[in-house]
Protein backbone atom coordinates (compact mmCIF):
# COMPACT_ATOMS: atom_id res chain seq x y z
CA UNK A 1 37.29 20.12 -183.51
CA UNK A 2 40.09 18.62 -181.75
CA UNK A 3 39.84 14.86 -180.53
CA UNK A 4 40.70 13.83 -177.07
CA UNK A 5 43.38 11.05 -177.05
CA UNK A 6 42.22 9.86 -173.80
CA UNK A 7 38.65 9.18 -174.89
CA UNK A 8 38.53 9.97 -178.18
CA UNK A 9 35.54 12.92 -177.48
CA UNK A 10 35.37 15.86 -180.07
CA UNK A 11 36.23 18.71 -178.30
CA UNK A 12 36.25 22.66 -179.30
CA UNK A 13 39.17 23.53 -180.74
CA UNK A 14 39.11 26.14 -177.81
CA UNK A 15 38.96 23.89 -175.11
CA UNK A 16 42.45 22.91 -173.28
CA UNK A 17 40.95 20.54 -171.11
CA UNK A 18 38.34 17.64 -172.27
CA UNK A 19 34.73 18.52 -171.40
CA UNK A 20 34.32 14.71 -171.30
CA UNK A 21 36.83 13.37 -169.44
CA UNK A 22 38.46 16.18 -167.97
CA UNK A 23 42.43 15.09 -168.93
CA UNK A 24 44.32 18.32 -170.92
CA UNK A 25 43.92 18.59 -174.88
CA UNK A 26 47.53 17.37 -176.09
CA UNK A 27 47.43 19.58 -179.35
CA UNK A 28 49.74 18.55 -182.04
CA UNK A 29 51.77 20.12 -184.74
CA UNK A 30 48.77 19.66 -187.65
CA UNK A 31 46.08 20.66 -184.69
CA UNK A 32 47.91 24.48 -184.37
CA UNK A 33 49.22 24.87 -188.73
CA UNK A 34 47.67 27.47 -189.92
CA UNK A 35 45.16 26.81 -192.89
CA UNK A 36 45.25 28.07 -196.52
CA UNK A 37 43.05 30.92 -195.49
CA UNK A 38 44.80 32.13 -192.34
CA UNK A 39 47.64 32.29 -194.86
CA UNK A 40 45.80 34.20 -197.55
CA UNK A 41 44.08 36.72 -195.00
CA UNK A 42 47.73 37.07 -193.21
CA UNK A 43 49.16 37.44 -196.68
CA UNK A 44 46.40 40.17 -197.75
CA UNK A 45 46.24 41.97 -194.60
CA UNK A 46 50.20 42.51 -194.85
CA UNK A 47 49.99 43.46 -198.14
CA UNK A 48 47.25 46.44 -197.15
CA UNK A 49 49.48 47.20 -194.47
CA UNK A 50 51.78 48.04 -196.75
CA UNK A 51 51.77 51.44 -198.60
CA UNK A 52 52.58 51.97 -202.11
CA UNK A 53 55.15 54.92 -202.59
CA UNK A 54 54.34 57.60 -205.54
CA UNK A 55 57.64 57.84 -207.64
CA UNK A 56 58.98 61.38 -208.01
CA UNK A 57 57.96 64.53 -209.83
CA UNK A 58 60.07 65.30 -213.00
CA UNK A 59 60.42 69.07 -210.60
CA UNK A 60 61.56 66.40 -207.51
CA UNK A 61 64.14 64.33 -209.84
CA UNK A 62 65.58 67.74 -211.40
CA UNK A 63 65.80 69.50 -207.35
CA UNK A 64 67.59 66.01 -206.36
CA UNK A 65 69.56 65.65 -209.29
CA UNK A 66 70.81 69.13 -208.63
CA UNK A 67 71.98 68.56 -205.36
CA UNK A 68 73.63 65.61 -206.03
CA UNK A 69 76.08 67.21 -208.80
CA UNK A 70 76.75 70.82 -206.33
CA UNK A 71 77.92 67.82 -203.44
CA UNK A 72 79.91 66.39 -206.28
CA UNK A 73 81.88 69.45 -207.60
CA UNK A 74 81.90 70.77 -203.91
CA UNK A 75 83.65 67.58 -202.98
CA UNK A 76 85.69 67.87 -206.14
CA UNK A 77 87.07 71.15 -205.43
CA UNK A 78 87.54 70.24 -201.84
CA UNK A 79 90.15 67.10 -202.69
CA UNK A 80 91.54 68.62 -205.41
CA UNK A 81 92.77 72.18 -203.55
């Protein structure tokens, strides 16, 4: 609930304009801060969001490895004539 500082009614934390006196809701900085739950449930829903990678196969490693060292002597044999 969000109190009207015209009047001093409790108003829904919805409501922009007073139901009781009918002057706009001034909200301030601690009215909009997010809670320690809206921070937990942002936090968990990020972390859900997020997917967890499977490392590589020992065949995966040995296939990149591979390629890595042909580039190498390729590039080797390139620079050195």
């Amino acid at each position: 609930m969000i109190k009207c500082l015209y009047c001093g009614y409790e108003c829904p934390d919805t409501a922009n304009i007073c139901p009781n006196c009918g002057k706009p809701i001034i909200k301030t900085v601690r009215d909009t801060q997010p809670t320690f739950d809206d921070i937990k449930e942002a936090l968990r829903r990020e972390k859900d969001g997020i997917k967890q990678t499977e490392p590589l196969s020992q065949k995966q490693a040995i296939i990149a490895a591979s390629g890595v060292l042909l580039l190498a002597f390729i590039a080797y044999q390139f620079l050195t004539g």
